[in-house]
Protein backbone atom coordinates (compact mmCIF):
# COMPACT_ATOMS: atom_id res chain seq x y z
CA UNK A 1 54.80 110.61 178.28
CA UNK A 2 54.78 113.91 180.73
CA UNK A 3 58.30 115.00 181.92
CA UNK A 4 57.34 115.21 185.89
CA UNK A 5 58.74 118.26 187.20
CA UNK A 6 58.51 117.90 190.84
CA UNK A 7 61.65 120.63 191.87
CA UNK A 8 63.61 123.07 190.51
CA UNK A 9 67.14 124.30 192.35
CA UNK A 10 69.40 127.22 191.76
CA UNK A 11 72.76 126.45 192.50
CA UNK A 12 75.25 129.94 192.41
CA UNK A 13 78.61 128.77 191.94
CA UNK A 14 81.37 131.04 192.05
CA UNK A 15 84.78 129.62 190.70
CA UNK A 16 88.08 131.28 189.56
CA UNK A 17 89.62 130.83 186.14
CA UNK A 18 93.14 129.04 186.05
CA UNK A 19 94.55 132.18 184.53
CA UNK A 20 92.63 135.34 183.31
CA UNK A 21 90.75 135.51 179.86
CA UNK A 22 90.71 138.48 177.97
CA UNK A 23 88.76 139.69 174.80
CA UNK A 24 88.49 143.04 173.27
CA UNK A 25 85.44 143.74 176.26
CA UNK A 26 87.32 142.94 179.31
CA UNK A 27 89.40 140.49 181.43
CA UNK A 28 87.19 137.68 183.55
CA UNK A 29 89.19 136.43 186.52
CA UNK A 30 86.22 134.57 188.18
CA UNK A 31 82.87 133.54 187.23
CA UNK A 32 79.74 133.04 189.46
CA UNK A 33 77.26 131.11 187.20
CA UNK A 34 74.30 129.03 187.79
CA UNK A 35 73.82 125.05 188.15
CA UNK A 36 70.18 124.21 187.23
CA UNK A 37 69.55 121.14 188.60
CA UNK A 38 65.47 119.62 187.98
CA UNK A 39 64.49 116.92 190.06
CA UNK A 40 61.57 114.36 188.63
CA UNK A 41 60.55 112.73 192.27
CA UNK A 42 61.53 109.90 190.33
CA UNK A 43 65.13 109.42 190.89
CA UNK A 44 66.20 111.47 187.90
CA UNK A 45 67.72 114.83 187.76
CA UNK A 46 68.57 117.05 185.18
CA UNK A 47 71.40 119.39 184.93
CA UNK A 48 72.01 122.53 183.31
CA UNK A 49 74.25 125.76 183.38
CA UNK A 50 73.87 129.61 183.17
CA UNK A 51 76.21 131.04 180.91
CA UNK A 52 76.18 135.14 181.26
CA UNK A 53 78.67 137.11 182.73
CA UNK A 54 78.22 139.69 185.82
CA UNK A 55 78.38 142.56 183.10
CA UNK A 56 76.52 142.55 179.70
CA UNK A 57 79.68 142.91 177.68
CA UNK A 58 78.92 139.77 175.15
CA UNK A 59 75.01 139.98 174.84
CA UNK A 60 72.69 142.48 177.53
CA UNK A 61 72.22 139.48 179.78
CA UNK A 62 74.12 139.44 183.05
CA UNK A 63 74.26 136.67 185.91
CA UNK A 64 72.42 138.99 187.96
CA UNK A 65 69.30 139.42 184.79
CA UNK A 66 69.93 135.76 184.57
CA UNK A 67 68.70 134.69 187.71
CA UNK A 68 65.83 137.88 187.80
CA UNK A 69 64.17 136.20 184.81
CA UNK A 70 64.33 132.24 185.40
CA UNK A 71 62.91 132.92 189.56
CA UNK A 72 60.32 135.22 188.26
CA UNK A 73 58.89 134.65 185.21
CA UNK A 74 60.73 130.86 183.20
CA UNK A 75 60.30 129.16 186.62
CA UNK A 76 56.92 129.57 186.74
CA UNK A 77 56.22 128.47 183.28
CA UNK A 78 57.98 125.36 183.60
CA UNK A 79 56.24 124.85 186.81
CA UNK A 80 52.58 125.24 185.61
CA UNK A 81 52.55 123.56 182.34
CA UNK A 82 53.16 119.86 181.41
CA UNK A 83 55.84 119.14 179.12
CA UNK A 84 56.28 116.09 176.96
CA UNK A 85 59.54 117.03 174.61
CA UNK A 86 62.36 119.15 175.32
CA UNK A 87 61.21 120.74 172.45
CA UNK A 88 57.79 122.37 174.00
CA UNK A 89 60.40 124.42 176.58
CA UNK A 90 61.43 127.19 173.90
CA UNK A 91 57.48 127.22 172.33
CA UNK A 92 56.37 128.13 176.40
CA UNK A 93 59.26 130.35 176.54
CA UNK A 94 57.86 132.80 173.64
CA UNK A 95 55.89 134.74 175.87
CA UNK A 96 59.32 135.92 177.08
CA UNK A 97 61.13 138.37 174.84
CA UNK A 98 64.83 137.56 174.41
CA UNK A 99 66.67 136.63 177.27
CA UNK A 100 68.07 133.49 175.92
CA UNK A 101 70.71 132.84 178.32
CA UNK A 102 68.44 132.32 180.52
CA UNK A 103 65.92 130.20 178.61
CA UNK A 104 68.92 128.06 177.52
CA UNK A 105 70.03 127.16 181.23
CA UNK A 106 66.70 125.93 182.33
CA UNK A 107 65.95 124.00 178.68
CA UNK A 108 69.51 122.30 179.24
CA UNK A 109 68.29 120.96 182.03
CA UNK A 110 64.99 119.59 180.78
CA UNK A 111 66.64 118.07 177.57
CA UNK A 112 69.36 116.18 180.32
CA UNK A 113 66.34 115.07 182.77
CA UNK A 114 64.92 113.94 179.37
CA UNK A 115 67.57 111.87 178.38
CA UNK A 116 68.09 110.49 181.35
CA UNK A 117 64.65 109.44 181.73
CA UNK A 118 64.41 107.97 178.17
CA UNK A 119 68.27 105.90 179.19
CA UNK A 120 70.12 107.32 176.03
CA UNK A 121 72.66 109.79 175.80
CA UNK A 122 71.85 113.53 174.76
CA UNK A 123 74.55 113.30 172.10
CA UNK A 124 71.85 110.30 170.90
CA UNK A 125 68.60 112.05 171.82
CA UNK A 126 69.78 115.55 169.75
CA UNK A 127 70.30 113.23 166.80
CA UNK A 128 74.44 113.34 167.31
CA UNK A 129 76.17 110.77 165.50
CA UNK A 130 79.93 111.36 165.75
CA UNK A 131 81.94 108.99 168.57
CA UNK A 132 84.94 111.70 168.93
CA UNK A 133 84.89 115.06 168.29
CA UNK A 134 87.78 117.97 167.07
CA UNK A 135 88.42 120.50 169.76
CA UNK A 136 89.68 123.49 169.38
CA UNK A 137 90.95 126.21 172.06
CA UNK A 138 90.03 129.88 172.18
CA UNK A 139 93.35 131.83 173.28
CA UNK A 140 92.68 135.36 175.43
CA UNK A 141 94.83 138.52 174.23
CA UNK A 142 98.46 138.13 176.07
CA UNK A 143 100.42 140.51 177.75
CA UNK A 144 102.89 140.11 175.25
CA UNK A 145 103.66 137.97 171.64
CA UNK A 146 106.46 135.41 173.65
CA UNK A 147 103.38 134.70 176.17
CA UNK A 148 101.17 134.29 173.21
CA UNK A 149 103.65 132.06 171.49
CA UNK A 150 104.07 130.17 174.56
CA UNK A 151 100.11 129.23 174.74
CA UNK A 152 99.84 128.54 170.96
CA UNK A 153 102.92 125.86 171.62
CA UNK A 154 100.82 124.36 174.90
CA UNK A 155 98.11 124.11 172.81
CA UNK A 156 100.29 121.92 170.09
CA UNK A 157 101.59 120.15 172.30
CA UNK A 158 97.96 119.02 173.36
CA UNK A 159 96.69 118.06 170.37
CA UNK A 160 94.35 120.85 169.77
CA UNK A 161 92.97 120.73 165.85
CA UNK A 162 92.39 124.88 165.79
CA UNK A 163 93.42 128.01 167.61
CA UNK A 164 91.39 130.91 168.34
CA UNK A 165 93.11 134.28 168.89
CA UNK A 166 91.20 137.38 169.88
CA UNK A 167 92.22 140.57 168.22
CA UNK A 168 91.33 144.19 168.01
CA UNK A 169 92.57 147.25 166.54
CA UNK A 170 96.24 147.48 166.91
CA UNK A 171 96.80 143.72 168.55
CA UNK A 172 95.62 142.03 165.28
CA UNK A 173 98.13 142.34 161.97
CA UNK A 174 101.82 142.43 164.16
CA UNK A 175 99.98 139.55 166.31
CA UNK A 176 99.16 137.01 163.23
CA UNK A 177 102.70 137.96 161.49
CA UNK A 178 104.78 136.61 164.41
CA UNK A 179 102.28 133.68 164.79
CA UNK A 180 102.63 132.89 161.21
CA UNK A 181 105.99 133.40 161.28
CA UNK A 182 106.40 130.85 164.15
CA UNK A 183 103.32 128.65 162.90
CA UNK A 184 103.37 128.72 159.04
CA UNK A 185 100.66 126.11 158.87
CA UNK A 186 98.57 126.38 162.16
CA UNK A 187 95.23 126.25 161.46
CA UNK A 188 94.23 129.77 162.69
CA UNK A 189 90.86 131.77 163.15
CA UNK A 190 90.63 135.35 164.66
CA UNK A 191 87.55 136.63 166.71
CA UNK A 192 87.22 140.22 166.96
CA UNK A 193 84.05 140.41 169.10
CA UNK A 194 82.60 143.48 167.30
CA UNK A 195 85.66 145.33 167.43
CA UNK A 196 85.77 146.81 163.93
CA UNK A 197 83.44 149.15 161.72
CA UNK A 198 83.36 149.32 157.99
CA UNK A 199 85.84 152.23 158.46
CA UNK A 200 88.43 149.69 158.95
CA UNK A 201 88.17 146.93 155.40
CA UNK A 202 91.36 148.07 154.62
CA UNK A 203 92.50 146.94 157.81
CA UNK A 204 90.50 143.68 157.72
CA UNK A 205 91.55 142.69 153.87
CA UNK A 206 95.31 142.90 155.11
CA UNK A 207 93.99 139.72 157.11
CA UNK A 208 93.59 137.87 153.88
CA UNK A 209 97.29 137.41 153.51
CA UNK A 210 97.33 134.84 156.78
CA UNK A 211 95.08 132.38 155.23
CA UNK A 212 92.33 132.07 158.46
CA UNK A 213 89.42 129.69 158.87
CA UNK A 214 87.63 132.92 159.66
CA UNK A 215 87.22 135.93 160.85
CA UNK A 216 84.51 135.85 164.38
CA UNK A 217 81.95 138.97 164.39
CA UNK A 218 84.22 141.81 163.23
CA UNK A 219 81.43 144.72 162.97
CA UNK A 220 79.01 145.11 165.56
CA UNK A 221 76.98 142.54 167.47
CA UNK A 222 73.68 143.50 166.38
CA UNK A 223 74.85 143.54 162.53
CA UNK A 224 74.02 141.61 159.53
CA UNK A 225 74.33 144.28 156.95
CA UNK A 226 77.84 146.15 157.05
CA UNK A 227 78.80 142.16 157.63
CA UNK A 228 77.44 141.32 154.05
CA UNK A 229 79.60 144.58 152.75
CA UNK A 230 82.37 143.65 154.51
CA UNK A 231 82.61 139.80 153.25
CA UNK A 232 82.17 140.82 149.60
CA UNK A 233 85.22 143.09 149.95
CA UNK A 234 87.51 139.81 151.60
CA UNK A 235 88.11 136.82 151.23
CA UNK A 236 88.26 135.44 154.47
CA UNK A 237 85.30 133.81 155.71
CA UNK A 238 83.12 135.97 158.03
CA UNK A 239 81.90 133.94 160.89
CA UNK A 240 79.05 135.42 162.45
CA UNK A 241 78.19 135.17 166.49
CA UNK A 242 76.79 137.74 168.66
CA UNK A 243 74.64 138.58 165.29
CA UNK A 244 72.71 135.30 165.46
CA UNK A 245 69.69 134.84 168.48
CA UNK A 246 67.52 132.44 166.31
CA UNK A 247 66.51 130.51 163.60
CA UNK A 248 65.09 134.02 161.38
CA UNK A 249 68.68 135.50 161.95
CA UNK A 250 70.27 132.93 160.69
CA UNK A 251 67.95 132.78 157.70
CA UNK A 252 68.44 136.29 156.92
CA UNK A 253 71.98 136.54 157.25
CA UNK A 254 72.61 133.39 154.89
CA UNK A 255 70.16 135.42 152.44
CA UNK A 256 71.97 138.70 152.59
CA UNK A 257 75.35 136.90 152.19
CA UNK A 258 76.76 138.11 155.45
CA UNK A 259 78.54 134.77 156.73
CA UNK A 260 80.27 131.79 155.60
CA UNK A 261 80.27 130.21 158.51
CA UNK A 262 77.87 130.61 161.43
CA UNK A 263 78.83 130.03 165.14
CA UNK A 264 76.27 128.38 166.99
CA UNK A 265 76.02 128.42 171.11
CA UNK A 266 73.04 127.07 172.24
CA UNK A 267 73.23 130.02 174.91
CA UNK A 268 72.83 132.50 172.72
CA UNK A 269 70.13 131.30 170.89
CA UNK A 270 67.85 130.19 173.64
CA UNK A 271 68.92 126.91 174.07
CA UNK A 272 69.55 123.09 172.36
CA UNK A 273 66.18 123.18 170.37
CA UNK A 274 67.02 126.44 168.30
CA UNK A 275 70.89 125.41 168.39
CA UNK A 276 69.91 122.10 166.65
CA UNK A 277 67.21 123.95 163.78
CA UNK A 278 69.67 126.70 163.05
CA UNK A 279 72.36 123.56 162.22
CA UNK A 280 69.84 121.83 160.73
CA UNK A 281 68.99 124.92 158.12
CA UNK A 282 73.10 125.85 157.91
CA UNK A 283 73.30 122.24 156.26
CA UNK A 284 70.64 122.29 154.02
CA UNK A 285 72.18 125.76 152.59
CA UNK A 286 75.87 124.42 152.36
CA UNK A 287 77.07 127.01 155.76
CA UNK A 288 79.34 125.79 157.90
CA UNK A 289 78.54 125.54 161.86
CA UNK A 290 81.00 124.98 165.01
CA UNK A 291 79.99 125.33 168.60
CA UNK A 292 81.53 128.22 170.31
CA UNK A 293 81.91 128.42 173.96
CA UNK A 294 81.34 130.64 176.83
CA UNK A 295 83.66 129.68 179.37
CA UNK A 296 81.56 126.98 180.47
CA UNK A 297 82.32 125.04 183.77
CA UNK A 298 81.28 120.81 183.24
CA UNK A 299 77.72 120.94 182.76
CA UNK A 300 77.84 123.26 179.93
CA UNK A 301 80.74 122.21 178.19
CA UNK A 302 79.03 118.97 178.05
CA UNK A 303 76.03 120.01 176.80
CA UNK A 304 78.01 121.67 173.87
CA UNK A 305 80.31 118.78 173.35
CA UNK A 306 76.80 116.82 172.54
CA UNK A 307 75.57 119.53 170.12
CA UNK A 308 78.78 119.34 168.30
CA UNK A 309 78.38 115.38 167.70
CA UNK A 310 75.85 116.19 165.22
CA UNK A 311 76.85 116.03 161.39
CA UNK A 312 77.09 119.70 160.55
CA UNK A 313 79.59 120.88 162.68
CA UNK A 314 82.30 120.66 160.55
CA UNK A 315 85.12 122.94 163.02
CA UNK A 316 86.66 121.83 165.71
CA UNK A 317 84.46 123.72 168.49
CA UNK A 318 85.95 126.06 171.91
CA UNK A 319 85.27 122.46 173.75
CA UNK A 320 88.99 122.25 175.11
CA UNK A 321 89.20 120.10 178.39
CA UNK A 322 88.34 121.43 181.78
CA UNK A 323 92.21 121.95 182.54
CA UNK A 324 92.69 124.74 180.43
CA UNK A 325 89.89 127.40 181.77
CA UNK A 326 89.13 125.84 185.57
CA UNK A 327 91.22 124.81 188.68
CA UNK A 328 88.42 122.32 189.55
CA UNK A 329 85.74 121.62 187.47
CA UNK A 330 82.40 120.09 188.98
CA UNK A 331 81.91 117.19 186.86
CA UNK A 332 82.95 113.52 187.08
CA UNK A 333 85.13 112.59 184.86
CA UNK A 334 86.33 116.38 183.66
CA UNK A 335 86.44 117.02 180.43
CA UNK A 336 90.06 115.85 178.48
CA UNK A 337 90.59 116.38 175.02
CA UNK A 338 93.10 113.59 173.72
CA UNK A 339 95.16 114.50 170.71
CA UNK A 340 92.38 116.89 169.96
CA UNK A 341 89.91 115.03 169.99
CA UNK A 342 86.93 114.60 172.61
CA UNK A 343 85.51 111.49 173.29
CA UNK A 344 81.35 112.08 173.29
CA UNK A 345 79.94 110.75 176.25
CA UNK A 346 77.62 107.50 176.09
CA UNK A 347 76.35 107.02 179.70
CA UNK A 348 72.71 108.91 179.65
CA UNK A 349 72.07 112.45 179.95
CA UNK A 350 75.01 114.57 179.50
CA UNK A 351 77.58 111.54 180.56
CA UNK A 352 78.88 112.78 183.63
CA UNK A 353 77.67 113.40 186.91
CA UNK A 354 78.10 115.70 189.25
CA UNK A 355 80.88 116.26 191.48
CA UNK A 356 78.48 117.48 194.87
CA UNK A 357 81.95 118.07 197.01
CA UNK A 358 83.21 120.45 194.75
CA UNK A 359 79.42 121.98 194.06
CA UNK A 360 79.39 122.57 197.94
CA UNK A 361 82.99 124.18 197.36
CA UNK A 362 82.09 126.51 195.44
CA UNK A 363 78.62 127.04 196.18
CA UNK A 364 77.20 130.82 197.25
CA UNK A 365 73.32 130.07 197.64
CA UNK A 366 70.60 128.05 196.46
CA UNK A 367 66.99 128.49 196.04
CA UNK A 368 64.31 125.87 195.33
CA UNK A 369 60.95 125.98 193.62
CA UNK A 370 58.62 123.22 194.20
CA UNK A 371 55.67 122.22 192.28
């Protein structure tokens, strides 16, 4: 049966961040995003979420390059063809060199309007199994270790099963001592988000001696080689991230030996389809998978927190509840993590639904395409 595409809206959203975040790239203080929302003429709408931020620090798309390609060229392909799966989105996307940020926004929103059409859950129409899931939080560098100490101890106190710290050059070995020191048995992994070059292994095998889950994209984003160098000279697991946009990368980097463990946000690969094939190929070679985040606001994070009820994911994902990144989210209910854990939605679609007073809250514009 056709998936009836009768309309197509834009939502830009702009909404501030509870406190800043900041990697070895930059600080982001707000966000302005996308809502995708696809309308059937049936009753059913889909939802999904752009993911980019307004400068290409983490891949070369921005909001701005976000928006250029889904009005003028994803739009239009959606528009003019008829689509029976989810599935066909990221085939008809091809014609469209990378850009999977993008791609990924609009093919959320499909796979939703798909489940919600079908009356199952998208947890149930990926193939998810899992009832609960482990969440994790991703910590931003701190002004100083006490204000570091004093998140990792929130995030305890909260249940969370994992804690991400970012690190770079000279806020990475003093950093995990005190945290050890503090937190002898935390279970800890570091992202470096291509901070590092091969010049620094000695640096990096120092690491070793604060027993990590992993170690996030330490060499460059665009790297599989130096990566497989790097993890025969360590023992920590390499996790790779910005190095993975599809299925083939993934393939070759599990070849080459440049991972343990492989990161997998359906953003950066172009959406739930390729998310779900690289986990599916990560499983049949023994590689572990978790589901990162990209400061998501509702939509997204539920999206993800579907992905991650499939099998594979063995790691507790960056799917903390909405309290920790947003003031107000625009879902209904928000996002809570309970002891760590994440309950996975049941109702159809993503499991929540939208929360149109604080949409029109934060709301900058809208466009709509028709059919």
């Amino acid at each position: 049966m056709t998936i009836p595409i009768q309309q197509i809206t834009l939502h830009h959203l702009s909404m501030g961040l509870k406190q800043p975040f900041t990697t070895s790239f930059g600080t982001v203080e707000n966000k302005d995003f996308y809502i995708i929302e696809i309308d059937d003429g049936q009753g059913n709408r889909g939802f999904g979420e752009s993911v980019a931020f307004t400068a290409p620090w983490y891949t070369e798309e921005t909001f701005t390059t976000t928006g250029h390609m889904m009005r003028d060229f994803l739009i239009p392909i959606l528009l003019n063809n008829s689509i029976k799966h989810p599935d066909e989105v990221s085939r008809l996307f091809t014609t469209i060199k990378r850009n999977n940020m993008a791609k990924s926004a609009l093919e959320g929103a499909v796979w939703d309007l798909y489940a919600k059409r079908g009356g199952v859950s998208l947890a149930e129409a990926l193939g998810g199994t899992k009832s609960k899931i482990e969440a994790g939080i991703a910590i931003g560098m701190q002004s100083s270790i006490a204000e570091l100490l004093h998140k990792i101890a929130l995030s305890q106190e909260n249940g969370y099963k994992r804690v991400k710290l970012k690190i770079k050059p000279g806020k990475d070995i003093d950093v995990l001592k005190e945290v050890r020191h503090h937190y002898p048995d935390l279970p800890i992994m570091v992202d470096a988000n291509s901070a590092y070059t091969l010049e620094d292994i000695a640096r990096l095998k120092e690491l070793d001696a604060f027993q990590l889950l992993m170690m996030e994209q330490p060499l460059a984003h665009d790297d599989i080689v130096d990566h497989a160098k790097l993890q025969a000279e360590i023992d920590t697991p390499i996790c790779l991230d910005e190095s993975i946009h599809s299925l083939e990368d993934a393939q070759k980097a599990i070849e080459l030996g440049s991972c343990r463990v492989i990161n997998i946000k359906p953003s950066r690969v172009g959406g739930l389809t390729v998310a779900k094939q690289i986990h599916d190929y990560c499983v049949e070679k023994g590689i572990a998978v978790w589901c990162g985040g990209m400061l998501e606001a509702g939509v997204g994070r539920a999206q993800n927190i579907a992905l991650s009820s499939l099998e594979g994911f063995r790691f507790p994902g960056d799917n903390a509840g909405s309290d920790n990144y947003w003031k107000k989210d625009i879902i209904l209910p928000k996002v809570v993590a309970q002891n760590g854990l994440i309950t996975v939605p049941t109702d159809h679609g993503i499991g929540h639904t939208i929360d149109f007073k604080a949409l029109a809250q934060f709301k900058v514009d809208e466009e709509t395409f028709i059919q």
